[in-house]
N, C-alpha and C. Protein backbone atom coordinates (compact mmCIF):
# COMPACT_ATOMS: atom_id res chain seq x y z
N UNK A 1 0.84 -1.19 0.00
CA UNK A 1 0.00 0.00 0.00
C UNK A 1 0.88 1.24 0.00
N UNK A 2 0.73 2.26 -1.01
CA UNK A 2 1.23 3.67 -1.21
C UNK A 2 1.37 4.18 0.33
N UNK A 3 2.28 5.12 0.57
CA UNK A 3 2.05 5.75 1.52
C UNK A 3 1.52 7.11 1.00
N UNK A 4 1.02 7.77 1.80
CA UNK A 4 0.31 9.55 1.62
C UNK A 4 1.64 10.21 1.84
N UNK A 5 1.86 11.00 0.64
CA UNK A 5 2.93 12.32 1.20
C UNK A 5 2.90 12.65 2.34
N UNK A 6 1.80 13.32 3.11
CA UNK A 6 1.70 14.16 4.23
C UNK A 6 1.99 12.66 5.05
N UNK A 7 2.49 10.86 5.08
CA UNK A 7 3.06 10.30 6.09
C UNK A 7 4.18 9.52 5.93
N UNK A 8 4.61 10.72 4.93
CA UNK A 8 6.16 10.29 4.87
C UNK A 8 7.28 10.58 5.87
N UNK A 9 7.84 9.24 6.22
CA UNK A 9 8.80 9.62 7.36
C UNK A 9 9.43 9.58 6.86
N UNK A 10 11.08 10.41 7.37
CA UNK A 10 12.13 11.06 7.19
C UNK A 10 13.27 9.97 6.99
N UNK A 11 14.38 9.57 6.30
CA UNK A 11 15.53 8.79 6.60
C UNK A 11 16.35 9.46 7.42
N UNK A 12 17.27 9.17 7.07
CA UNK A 12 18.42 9.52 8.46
C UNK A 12 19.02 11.73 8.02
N UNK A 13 18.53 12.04 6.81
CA UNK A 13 19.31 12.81 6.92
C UNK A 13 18.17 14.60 7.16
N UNK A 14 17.13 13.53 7.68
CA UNK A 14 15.74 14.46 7.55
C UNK A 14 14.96 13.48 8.28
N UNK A 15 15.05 13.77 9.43
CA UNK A 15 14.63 13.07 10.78
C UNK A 15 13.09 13.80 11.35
N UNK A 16 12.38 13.95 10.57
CA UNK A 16 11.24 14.62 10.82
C UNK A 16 9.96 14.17 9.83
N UNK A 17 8.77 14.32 10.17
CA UNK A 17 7.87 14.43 8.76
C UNK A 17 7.94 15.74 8.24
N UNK A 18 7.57 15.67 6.94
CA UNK A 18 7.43 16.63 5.88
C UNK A 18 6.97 16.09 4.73
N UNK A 19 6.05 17.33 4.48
CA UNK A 19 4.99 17.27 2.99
C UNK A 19 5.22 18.13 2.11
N UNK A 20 6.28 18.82 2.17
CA UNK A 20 6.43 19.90 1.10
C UNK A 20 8.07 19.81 0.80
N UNK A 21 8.61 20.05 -0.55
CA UNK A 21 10.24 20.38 -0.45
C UNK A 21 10.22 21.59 -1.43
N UNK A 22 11.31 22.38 -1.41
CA UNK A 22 11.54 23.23 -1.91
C UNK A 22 12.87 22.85 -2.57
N UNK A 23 13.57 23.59 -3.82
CA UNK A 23 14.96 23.33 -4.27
C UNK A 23 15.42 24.88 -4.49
N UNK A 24 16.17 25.21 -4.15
CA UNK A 24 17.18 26.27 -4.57
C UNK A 24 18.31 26.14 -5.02
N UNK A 25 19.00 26.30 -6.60
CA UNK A 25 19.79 26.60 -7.39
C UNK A 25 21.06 27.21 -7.08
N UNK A 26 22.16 27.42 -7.27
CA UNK A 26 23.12 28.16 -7.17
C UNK A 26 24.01 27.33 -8.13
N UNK A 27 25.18 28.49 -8.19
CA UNK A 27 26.37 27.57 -8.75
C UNK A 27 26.77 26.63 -8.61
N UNK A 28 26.97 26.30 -7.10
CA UNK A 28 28.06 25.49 -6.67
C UNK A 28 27.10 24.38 -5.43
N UNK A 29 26.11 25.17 -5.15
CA UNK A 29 25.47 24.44 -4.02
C UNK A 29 23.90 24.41 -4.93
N UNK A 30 22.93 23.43 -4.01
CA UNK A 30 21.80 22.91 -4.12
C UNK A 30 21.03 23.14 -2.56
N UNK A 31 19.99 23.89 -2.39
CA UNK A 31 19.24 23.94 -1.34
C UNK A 31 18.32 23.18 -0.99
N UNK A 32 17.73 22.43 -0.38
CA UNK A 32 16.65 21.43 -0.05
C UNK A 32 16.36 22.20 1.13
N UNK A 33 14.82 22.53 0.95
CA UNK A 33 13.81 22.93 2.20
C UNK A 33 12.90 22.07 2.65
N UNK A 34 12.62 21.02 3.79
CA UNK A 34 11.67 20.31 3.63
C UNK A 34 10.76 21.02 4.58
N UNK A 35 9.77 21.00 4.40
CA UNK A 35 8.38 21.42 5.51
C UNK A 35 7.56 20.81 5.77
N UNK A 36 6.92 21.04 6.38
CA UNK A 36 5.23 20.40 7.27
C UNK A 36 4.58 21.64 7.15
N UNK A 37 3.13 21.32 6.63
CA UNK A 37 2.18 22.35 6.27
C UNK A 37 2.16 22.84 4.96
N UNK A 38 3.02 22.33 4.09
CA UNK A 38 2.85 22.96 2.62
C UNK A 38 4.04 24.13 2.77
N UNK A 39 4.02 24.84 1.52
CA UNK A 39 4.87 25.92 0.98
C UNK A 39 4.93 26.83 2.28
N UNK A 40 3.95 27.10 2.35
CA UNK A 40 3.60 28.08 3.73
C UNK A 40 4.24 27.56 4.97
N UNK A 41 4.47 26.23 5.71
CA UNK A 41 4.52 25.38 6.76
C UNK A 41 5.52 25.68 7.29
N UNK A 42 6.04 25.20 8.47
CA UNK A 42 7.17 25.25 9.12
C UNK A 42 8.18 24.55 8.37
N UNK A 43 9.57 25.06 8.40
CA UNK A 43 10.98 24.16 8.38
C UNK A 43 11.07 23.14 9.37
N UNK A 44 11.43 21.70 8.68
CA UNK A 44 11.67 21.02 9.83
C UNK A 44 13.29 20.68 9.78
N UNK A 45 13.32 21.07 8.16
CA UNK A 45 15.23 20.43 7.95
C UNK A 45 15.71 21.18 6.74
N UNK A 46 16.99 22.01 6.72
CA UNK A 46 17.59 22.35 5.17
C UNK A 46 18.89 21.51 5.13
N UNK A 47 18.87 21.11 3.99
CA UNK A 47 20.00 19.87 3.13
C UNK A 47 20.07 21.41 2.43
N UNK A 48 22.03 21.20 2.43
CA UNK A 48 23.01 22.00 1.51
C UNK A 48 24.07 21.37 1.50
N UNK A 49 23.41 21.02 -0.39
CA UNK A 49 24.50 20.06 -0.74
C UNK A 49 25.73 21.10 -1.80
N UNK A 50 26.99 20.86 -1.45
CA UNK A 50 28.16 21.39 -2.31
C UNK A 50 28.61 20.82 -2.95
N UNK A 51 29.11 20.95 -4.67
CA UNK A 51 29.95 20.47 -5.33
C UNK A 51 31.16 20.87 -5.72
N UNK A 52 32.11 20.20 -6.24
CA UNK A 52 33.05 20.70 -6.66
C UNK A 52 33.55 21.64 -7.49
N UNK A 53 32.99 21.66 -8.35
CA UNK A 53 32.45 22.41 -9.60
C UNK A 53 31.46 23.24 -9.90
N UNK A 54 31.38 23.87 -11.01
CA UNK A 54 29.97 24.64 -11.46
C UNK A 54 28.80 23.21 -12.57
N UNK A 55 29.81 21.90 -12.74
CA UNK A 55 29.06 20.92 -13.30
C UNK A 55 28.58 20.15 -12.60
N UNK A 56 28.51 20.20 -11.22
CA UNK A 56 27.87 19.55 -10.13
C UNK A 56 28.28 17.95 -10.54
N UNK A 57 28.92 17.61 -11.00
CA UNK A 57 29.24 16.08 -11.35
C UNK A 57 29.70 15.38 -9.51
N UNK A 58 30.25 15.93 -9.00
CA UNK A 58 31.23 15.72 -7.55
C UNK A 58 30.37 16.53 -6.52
N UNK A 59 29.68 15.88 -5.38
CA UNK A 59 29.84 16.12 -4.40
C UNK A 59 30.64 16.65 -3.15
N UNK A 60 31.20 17.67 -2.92
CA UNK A 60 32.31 18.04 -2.00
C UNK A 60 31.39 17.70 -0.50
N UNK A 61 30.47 18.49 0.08
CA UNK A 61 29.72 18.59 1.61
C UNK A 61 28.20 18.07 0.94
N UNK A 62 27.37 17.51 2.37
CA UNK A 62 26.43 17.72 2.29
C UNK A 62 26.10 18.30 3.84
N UNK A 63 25.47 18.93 4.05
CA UNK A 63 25.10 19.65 5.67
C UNK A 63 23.72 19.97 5.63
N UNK A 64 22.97 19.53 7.16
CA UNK A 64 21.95 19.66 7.35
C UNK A 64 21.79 20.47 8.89
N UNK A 65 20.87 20.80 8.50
CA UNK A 65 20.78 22.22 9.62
C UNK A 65 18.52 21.87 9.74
């Protein structure tokens, strides 16, 4: 049986529920916003992932806050 978005639990690097993600762009990094409540909702976790490059091929960090 499917699970419902809104009861998706978190793996290890997003230890919370959340029903919404956001992505933010940059050169060198990638932003992940996850929330509870939709666009509007609280933060429960941001993933900022870094690469080596401007071709994002390589992973350098990933950090969660």
């Amino acid at each position: 049986m499917a699970e419902q978005v809104n009861d998706i639990i978190a793996n290890c690097l997003v230890p919370a529920k959340y029903d919404y993600i956001s992505l933010t762009q940059d050169t060198l990094t990638d932003t992940w916003i996850f929330k509870t409540g939709g666009s509007s909702g609280t933060t429960v976790s941001t993933l900022i992932v870094t690469y080596t490059s401007s071709a994002k091929t390589t992973i350098s960090t990933v950090v969660r806050s």
